[in-house]
PDB file of N, CA and C in Angstrom:
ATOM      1  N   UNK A   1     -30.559   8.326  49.548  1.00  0.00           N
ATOM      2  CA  UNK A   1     -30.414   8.421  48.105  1.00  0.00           C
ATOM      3  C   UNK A   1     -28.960   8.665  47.704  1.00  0.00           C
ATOM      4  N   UNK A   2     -28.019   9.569  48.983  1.00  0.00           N
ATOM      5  CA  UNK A   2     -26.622   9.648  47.930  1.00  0.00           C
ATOM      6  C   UNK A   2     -25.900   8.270  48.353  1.00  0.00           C
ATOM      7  N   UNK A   3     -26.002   7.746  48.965  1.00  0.00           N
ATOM      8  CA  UNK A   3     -25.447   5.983  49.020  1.00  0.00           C
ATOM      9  C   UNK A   3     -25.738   5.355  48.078  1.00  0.00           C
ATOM     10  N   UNK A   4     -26.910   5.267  47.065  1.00  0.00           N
ATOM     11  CA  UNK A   4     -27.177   4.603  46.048  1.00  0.00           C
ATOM     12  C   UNK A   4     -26.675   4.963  45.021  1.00  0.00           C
ATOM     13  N   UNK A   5     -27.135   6.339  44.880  1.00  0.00           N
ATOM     14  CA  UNK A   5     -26.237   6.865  43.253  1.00  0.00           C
ATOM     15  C   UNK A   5     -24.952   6.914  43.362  1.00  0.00           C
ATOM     16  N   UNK A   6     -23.890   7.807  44.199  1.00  0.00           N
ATOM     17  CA  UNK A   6     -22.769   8.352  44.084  1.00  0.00           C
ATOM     18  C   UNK A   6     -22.001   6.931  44.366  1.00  0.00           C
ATOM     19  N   UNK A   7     -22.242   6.057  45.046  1.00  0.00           N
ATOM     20  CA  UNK A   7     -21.309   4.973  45.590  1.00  0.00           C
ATOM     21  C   UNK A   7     -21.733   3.915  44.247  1.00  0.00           C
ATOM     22  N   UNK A   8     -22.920   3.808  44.076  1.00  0.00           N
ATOM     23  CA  UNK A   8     -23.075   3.083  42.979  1.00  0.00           C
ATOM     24  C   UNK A   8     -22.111   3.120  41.550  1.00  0.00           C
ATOM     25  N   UNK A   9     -22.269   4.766  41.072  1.00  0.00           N
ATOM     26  CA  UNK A   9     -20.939   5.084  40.439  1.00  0.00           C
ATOM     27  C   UNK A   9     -19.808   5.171  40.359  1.00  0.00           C
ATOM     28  N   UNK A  10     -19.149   5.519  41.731  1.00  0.00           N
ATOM     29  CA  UNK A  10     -17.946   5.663  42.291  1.00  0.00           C
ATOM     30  C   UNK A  10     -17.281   5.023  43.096  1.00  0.00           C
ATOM     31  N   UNK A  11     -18.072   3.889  43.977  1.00  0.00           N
ATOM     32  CA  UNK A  11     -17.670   3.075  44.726  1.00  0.00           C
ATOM     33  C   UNK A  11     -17.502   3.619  46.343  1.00  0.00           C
ATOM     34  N   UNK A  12     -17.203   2.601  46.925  1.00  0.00           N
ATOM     35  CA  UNK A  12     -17.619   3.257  48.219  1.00  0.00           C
ATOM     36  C   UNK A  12     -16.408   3.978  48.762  1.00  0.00           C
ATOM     37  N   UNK A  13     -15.331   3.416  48.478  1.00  0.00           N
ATOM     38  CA  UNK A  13     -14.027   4.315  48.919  1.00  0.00           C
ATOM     39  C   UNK A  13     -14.228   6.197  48.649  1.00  0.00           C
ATOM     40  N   UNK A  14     -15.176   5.893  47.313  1.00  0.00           N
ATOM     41  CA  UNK A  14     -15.170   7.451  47.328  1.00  0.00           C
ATOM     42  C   UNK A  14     -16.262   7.504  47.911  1.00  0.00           C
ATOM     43  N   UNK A  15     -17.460   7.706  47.844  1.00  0.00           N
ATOM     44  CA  UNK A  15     -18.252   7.647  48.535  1.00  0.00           C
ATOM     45  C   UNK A  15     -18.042   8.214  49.806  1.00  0.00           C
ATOM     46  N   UNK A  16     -17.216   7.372  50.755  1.00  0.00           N
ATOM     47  CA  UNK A  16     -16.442   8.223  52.386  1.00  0.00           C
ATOM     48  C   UNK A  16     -15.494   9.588  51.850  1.00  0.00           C
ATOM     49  N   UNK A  17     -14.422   9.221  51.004  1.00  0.00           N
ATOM     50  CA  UNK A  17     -13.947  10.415  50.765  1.00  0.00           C
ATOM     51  C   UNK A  17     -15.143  11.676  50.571  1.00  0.00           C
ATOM     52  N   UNK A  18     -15.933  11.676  49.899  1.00  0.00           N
ATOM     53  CA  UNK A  18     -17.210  12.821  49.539  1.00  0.00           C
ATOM     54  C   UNK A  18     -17.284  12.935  51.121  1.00  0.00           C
ATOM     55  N   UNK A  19     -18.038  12.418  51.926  1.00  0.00           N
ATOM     56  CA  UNK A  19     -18.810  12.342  52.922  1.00  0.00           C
ATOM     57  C   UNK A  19     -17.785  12.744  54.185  1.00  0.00           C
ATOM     58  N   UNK A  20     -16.518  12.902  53.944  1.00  0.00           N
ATOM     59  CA  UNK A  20     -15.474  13.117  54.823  1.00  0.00           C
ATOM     60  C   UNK A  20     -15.325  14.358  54.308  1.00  0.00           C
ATOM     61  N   UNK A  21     -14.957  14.892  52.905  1.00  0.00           N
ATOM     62  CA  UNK A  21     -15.155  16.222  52.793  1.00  0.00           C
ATOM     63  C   UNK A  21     -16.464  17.061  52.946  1.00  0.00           C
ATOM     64  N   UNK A  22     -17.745  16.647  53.333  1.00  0.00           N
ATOM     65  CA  UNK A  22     -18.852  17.231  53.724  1.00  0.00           C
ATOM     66  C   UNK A  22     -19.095  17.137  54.752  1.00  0.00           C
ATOM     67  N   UNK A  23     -18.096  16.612  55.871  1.00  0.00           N
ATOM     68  CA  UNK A  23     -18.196  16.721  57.578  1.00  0.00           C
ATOM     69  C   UNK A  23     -19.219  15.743  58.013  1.00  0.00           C
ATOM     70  N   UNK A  24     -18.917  14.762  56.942  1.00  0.00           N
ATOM     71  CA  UNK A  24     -20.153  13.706  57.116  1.00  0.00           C
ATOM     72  C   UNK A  24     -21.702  13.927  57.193  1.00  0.00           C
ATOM     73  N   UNK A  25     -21.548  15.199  56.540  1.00  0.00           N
ATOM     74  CA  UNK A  25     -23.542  15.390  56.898  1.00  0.00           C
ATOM     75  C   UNK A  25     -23.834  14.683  55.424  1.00  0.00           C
ATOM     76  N   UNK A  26     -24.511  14.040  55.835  1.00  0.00           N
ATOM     77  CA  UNK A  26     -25.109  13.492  54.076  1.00  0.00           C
ATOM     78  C   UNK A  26     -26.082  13.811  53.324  1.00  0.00           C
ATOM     79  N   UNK A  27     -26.793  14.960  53.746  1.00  0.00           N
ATOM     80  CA  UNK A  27     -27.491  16.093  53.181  1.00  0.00           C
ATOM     81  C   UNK A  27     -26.755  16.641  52.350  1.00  0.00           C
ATOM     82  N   UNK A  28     -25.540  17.342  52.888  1.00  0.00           N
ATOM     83  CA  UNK A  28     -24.639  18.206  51.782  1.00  0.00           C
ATOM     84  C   UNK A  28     -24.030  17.155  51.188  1.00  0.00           C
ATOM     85  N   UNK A  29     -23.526  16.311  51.320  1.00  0.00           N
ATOM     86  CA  UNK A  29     -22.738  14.931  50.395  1.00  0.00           C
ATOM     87  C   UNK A  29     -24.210  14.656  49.099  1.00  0.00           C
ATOM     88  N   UNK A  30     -25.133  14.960  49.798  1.00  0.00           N
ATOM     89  CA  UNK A  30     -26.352  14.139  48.757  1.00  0.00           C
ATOM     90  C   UNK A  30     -26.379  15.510  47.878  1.00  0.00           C
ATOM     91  N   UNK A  31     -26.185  16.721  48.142  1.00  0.00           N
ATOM     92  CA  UNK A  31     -26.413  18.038  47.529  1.00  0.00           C
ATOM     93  C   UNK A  31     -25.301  18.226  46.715  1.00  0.00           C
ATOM     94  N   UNK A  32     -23.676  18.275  47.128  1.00  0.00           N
ATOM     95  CA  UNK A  32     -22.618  17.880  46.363  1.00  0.00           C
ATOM     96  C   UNK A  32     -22.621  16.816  45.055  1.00  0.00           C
ATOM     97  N   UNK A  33     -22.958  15.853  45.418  1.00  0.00           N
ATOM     98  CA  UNK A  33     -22.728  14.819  44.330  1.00  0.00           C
ATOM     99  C   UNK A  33     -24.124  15.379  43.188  1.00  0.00           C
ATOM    100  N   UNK A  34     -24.885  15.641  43.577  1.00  0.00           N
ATOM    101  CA  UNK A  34     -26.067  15.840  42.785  1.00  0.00           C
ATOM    102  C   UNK A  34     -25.456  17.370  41.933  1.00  0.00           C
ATOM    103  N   UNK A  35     -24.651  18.330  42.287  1.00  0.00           N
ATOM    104  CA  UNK A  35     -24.076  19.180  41.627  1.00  0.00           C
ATOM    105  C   UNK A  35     -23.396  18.758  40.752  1.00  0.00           C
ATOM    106  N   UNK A  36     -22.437  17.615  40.972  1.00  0.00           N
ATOM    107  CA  UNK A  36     -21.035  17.192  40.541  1.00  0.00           C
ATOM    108  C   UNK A  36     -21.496  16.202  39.139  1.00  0.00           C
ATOM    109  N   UNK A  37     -22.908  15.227  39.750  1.00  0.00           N
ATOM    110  CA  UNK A  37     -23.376  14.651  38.336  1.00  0.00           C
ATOM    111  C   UNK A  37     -23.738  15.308  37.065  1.00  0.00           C
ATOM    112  N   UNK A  38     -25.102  16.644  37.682  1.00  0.00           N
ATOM    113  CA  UNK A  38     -25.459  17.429  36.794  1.00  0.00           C
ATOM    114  C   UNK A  38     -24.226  18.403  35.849  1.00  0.00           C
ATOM    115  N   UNK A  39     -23.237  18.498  36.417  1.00  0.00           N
ATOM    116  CA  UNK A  39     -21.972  19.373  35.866  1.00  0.00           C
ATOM    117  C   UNK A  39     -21.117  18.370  35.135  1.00  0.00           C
ATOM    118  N   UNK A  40     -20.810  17.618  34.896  1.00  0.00           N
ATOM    119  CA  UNK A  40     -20.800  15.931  34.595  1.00  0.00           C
ATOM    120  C   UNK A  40     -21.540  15.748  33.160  1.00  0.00           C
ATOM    121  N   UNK A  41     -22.649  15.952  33.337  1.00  0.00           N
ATOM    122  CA  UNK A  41     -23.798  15.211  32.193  1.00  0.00           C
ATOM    123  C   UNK A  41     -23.676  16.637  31.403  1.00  0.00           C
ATOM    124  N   UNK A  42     -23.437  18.173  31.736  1.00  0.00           N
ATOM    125  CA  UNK A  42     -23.507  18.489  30.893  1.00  0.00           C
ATOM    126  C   UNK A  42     -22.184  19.229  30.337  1.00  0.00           C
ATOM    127  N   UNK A  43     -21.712  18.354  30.695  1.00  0.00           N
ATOM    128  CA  UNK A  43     -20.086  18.697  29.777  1.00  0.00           C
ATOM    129  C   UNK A  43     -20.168  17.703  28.736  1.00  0.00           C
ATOM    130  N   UNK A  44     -20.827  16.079  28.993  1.00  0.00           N
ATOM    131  CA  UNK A  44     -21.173  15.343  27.971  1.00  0.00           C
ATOM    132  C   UNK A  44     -21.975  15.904  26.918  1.00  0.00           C
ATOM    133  N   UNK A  45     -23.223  16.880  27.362  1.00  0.00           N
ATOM    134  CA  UNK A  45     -23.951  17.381  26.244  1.00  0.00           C
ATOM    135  C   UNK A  45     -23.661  18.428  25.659  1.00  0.00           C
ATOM    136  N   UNK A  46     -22.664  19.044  26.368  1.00  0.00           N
ATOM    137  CA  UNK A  46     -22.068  20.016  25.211  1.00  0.00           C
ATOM    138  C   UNK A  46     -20.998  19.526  24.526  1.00  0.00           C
ATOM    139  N   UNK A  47     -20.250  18.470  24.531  1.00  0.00           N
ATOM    140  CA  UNK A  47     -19.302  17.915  23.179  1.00  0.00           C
ATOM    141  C   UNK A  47     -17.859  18.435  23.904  1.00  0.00           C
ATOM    142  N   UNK A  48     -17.910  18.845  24.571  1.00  0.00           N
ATOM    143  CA  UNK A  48     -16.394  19.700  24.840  1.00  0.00           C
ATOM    144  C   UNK A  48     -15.309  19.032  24.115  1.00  0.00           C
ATOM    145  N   UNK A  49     -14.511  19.741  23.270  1.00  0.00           N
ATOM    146  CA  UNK A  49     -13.537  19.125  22.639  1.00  0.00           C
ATOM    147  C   UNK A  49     -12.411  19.904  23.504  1.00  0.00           C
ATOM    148  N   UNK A  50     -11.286  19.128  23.281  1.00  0.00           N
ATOM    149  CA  UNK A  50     -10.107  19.219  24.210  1.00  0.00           C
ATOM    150  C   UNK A  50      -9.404  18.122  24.383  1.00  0.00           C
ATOM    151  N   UNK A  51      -7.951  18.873  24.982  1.00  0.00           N
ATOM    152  CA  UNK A  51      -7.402  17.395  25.524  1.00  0.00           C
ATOM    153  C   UNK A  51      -8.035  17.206  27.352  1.00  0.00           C
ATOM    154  N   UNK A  52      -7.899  16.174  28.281  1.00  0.00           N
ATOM    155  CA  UNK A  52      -8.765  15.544  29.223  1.00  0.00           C
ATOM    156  C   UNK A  52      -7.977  16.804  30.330  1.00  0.00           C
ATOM    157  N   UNK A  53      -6.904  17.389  30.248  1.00  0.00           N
ATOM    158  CA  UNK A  53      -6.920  18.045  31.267  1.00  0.00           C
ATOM    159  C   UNK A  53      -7.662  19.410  30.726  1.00  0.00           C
ATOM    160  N   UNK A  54      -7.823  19.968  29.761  1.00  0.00           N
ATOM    161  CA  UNK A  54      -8.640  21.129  29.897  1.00  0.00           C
ATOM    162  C   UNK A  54      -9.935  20.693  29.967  1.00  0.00           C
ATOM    163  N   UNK A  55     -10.322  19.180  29.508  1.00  0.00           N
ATOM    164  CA  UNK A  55     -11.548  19.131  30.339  1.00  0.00           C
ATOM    165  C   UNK A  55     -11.496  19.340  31.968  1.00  0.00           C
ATOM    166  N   UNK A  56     -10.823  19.042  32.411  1.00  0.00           N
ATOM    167  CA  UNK A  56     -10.856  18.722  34.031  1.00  0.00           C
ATOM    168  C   UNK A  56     -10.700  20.328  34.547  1.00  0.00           C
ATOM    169  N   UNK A  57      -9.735  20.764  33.459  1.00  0.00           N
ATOM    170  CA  UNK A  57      -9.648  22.552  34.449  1.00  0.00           C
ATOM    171  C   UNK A  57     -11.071  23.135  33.943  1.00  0.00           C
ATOM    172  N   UNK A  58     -11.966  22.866  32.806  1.00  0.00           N
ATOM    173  CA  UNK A  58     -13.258  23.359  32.695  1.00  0.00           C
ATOM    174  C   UNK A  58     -13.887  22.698  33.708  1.00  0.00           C
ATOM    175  N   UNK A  59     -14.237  21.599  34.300  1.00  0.00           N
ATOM    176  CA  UNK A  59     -15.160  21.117  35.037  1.00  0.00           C
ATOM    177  C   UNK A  59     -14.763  21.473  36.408  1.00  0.00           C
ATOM    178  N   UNK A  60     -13.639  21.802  37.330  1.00  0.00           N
ATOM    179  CA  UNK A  60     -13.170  22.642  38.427  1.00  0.00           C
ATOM    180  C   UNK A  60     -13.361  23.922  38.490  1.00  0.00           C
ATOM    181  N   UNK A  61     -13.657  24.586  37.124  1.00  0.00           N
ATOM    182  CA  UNK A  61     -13.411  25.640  37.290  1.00  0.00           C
ATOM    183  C   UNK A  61     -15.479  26.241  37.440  1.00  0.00           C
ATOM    184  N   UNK A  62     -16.323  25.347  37.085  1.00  0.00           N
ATOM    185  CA  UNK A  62     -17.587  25.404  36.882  1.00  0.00           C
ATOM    186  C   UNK A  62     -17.670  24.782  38.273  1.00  0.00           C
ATOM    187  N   UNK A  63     -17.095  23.702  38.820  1.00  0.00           N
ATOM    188  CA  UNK A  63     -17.603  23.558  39.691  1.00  0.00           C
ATOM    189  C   UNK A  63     -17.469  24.391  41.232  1.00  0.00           C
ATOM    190  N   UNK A  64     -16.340  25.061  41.437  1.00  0.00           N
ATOM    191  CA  UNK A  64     -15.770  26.125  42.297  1.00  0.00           C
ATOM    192  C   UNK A  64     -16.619  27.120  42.181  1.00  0.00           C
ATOM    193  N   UNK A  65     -17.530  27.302  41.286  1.00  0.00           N
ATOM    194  CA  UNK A  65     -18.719  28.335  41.227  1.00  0.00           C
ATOM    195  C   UNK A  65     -19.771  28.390  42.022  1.00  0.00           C
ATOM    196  N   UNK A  66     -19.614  26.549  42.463  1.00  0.00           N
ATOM    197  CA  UNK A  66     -20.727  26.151  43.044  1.00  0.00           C
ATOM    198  C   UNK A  66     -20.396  25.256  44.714  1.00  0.00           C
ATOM    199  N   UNK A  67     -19.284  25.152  44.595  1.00  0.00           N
ATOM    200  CA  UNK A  67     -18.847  24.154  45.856  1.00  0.00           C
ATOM    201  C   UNK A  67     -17.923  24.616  46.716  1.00  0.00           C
ATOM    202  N   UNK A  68     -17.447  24.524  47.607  1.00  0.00           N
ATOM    203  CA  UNK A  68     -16.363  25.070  48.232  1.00  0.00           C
ATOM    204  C   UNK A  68     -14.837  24.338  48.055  1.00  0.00           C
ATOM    205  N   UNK A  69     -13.600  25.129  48.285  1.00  0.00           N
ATOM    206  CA  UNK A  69     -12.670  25.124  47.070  1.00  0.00           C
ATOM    207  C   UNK A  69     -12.141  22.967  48.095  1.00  0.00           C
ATOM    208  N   UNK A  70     -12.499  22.785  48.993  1.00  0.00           N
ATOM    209  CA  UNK A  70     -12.589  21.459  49.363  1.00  0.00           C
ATOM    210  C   UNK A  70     -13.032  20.369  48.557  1.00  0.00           C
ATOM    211  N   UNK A  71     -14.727  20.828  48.829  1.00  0.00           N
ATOM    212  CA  UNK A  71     -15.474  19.869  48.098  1.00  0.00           C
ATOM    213  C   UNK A  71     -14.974  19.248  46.324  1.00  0.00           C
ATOM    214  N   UNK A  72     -14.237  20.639  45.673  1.00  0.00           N
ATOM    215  CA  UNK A  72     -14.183  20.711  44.416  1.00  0.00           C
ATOM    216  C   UNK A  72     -12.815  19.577  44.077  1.00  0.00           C
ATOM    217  N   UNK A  73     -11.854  19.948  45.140  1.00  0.00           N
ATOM    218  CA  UNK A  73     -10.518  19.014  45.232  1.00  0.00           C
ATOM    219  C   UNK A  73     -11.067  17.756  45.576  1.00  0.00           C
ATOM    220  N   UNK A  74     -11.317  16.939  46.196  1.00  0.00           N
ATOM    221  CA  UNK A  74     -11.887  15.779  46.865  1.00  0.00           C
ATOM    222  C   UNK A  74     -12.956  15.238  45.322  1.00  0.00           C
ATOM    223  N   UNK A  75     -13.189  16.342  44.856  1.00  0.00           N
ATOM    224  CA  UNK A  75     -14.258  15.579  43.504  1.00  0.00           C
ATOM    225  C   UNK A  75     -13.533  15.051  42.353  1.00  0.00           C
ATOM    226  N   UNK A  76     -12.602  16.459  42.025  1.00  0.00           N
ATOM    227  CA  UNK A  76     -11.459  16.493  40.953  1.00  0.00           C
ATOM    228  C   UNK A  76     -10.706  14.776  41.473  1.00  0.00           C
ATOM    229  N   UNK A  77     -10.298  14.543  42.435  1.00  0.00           N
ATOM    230  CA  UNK A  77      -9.007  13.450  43.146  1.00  0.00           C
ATOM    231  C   UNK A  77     -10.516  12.445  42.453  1.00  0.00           C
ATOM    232  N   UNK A  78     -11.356  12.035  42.892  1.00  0.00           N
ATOM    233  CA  UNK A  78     -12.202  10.463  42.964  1.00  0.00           C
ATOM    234  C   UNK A  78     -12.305  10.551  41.299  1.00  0.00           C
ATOM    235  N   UNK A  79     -12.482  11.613  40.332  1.00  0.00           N
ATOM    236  CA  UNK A  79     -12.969  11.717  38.862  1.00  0.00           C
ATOM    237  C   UNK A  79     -11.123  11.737  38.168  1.00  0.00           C
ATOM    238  N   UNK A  80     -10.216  12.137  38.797  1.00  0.00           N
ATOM    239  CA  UNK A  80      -9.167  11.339  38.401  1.00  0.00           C
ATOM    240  C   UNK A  80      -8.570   9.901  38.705  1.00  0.00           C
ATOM    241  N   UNK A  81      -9.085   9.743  39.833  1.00  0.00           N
ATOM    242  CA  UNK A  81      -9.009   8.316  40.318  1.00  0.00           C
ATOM    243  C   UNK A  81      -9.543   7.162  39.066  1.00  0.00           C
ATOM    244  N   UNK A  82     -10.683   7.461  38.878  1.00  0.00           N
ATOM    245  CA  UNK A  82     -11.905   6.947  38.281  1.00  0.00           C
ATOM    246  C   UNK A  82     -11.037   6.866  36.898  1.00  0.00           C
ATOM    247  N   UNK A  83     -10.974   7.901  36.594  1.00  0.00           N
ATOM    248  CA  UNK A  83     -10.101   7.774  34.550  1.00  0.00           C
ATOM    249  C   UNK A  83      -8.655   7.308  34.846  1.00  0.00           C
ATOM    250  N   UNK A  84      -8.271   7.157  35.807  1.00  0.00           N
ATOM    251  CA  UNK A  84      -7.085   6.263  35.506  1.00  0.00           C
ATOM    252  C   UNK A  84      -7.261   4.676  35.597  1.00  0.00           C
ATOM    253  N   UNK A  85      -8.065   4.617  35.987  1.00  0.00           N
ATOM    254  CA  UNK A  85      -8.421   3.233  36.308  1.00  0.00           C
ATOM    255  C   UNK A  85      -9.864   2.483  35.483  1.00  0.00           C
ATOM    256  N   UNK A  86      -9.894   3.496  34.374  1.00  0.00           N
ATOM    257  CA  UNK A  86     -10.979   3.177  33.647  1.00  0.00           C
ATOM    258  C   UNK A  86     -10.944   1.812  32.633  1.00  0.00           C
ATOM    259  N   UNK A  87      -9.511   1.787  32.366  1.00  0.00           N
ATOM    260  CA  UNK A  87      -9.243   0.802  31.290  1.00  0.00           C
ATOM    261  C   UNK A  87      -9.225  -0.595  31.851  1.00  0.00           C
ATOM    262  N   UNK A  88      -8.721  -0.371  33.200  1.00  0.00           N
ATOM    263  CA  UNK A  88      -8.143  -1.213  33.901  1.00  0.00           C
ATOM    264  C   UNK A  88     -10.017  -2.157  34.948  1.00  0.00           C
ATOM    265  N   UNK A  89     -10.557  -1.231  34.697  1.00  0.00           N
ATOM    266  CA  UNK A  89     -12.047  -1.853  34.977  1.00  0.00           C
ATOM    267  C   UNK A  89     -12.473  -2.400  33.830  1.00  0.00           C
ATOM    268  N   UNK A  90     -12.166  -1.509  32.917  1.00  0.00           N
ATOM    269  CA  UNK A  90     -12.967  -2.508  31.388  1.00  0.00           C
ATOM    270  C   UNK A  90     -12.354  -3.714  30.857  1.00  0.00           C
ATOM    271  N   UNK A  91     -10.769  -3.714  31.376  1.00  0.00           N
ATOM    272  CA  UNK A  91     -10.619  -5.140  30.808  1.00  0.00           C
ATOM    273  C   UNK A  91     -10.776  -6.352  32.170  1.00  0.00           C
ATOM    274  N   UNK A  92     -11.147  -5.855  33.435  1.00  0.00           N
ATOM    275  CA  UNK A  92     -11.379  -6.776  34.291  1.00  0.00           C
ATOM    276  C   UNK A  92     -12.897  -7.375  34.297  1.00  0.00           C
ATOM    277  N   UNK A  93     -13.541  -6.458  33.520  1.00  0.00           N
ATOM    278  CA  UNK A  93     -15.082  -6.855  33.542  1.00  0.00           C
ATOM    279  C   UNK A  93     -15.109  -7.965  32.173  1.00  0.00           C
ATOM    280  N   UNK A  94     -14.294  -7.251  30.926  1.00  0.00           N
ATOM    281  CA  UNK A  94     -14.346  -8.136  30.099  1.00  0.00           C
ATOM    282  C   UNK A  94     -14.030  -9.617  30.339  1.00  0.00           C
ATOM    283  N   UNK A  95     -13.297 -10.116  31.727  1.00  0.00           N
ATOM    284  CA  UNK A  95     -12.266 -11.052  31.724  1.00  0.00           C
ATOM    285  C   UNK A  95     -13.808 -11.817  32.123  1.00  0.00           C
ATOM    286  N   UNK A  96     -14.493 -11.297  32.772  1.00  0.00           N
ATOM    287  CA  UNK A  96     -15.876 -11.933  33.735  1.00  0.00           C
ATOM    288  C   UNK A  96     -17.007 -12.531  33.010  1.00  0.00           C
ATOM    289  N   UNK A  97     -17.151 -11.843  31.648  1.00  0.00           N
ATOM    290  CA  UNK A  97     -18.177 -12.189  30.577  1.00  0.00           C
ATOM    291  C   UNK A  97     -17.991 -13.429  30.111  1.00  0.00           C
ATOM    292  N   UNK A  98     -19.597 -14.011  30.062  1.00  0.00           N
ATOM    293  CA  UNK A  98     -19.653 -15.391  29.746  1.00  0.00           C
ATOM    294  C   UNK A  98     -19.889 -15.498  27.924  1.00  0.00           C
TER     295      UNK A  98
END
Protein backbone atom coordinates (compact mmCIF):
# COMPACT_ATOMS: atom_id res chain seq x y z
CA UNK A 1 0.00 0.00 0.00
CA UNK A 2 2.86 2.71 0.63
CA UNK A 3 4.15 2.13 -3.11
CA UNK A 4 0.80 3.10 -4.36
CA UNK A 5 -0.12 6.13 -2.41
CA UNK A 6 3.17 7.91 -1.43
CA UNK A 7 4.97 7.23 -4.91
CA UNK A 8 1.78 7.84 -6.64
CA UNK A 9 1.92 11.40 -5.11
CA UNK A 10 5.43 11.97 -4.90
CA UNK A 11 7.00 9.95 -7.38
CA UNK A 12 9.32 7.35 -7.03
CA UNK A 13 12.58 9.25 -6.49
CA UNK A 14 10.95 10.16 -3.31
CA UNK A 15 9.42 7.30 -2.59
CA UNK A 16 13.33 5.61 -2.10
CA UNK A 17 14.35 8.73 -0.39
CA UNK A 18 11.29 7.91 2.41
CA UNK A 19 12.23 4.26 2.35
CA UNK A 20 16.05 5.04 2.71
CA UNK A 21 15.23 7.21 5.62
CA UNK A 22 13.12 4.29 7.23
CA UNK A 23 16.08 1.71 6.82
CA UNK A 24 14.05 0.40 4.11
CA UNK A 25 11.48 -1.36 6.28
CA UNK A 26 8.31 -0.47 4.50
CA UNK A 27 6.14 -0.95 7.38
CA UNK A 28 7.57 2.21 8.97
CA UNK A 29 7.83 4.03 5.38
CA UNK A 30 3.97 2.87 5.06
CA UNK A 31 3.45 4.29 8.86
CA UNK A 32 5.55 7.57 8.07
CA UNK A 33 3.90 8.63 4.96
CA UNK A 34 0.46 7.81 6.40
CA UNK A 35 1.49 10.42 9.34
CA UNK A 36 2.92 12.91 6.86
CA UNK A 37 -0.49 12.74 4.60
CA UNK A 38 -2.84 12.97 7.58
CA UNK A 39 -0.64 16.16 8.92
CA UNK A 40 -0.86 17.40 5.28
CA UNK A 41 -4.75 17.22 4.90
CA UNK A 42 -5.10 18.84 8.03
CA UNK A 43 -3.22 21.89 7.66
CA UNK A 44 -5.49 22.11 4.43
CA UNK A 45 -8.55 21.93 6.77
CA UNK A 46 -7.57 24.27 9.04
CA UNK A 47 -6.97 27.29 6.44
CA UNK A 48 -3.54 28.12 7.85
CA UNK A 49 -2.86 31.53 6.74
CA UNK A 50 0.76 32.54 6.39
CA UNK A 51 3.51 33.01 4.24
CA UNK A 52 4.72 29.08 2.81
CA UNK A 53 7.65 29.04 5.10
CA UNK A 54 5.72 29.41 8.34
CA UNK A 55 3.64 26.95 6.83
CA UNK A 56 6.52 24.53 6.50
CA UNK A 57 8.03 25.50 10.12
CA UNK A 58 4.23 24.65 11.38
CA UNK A 59 4.12 21.36 9.57
CA UNK A 60 7.95 20.26 10.94
CA UNK A 61 7.28 21.37 13.88
CA UNK A 62 3.84 18.99 14.26
CA UNK A 63 5.49 16.60 12.58
CA UNK A 64 8.78 16.14 14.97
CA UNK A 65 6.04 15.37 17.54
CA UNK A 66 5.52 12.42 15.78
CA UNK A 67 8.60 11.21 13.67
CA UNK A 68 12.10 11.11 14.31
CA UNK A 69 14.14 14.35 13.75
CA UNK A 70 15.39 12.16 10.23
CA UNK A 71 12.25 11.07 9.04
CA UNK A 72 10.91 14.80 9.49
CA UNK A 73 14.07 16.28 7.30
CA UNK A 74 13.82 13.73 4.40
CA UNK A 75 9.83 14.75 4.39
CA UNK A 76 10.37 18.59 4.74
CA UNK A 77 13.40 18.07 1.47
CA UNK A 78 10.61 15.77 -1.00
CA UNK A 79 7.48 18.57 0.15
CA UNK A 80 10.02 21.28 -0.82
CA UNK A 81 11.13 19.52 -3.74
CA UNK A 82 7.51 19.03 -4.75
CA UNK A 83 6.52 23.13 -4.39
CA UNK A 84 9.30 24.12 -6.30
CA UNK A 85 8.56 22.24 -9.04
CA UNK A 86 4.89 22.63 -8.84
CA UNK A 87 4.48 25.20 -11.57
CA UNK A 88 6.83 23.64 -13.60
CA UNK A 89 4.53 20.26 -13.58
CA UNK A 90 1.45 22.31 -14.27
CA UNK A 91 2.63 23.88 -17.25
CA UNK A 92 4.18 20.53 -18.58
CA UNK A 93 0.88 18.73 -18.13
CA UNK A 94 -0.90 21.64 -19.68
CA UNK A 95 1.48 21.33 -22.79
CA UNK A 96 -0.02 17.39 -23.01
CA UNK A 97 -3.83 18.29 -23.08
CA UNK A 98 -5.75 17.55 -26.06
Amino acid sequence: MFRDTFGAMFGISCETKLLEACSWDEDRAAEVSTIFCNELSQLSEDSIVGTPDKIFDNLKESLLLLLNDYEVEVLMEILSDCSENFYLLLSESEEYEN
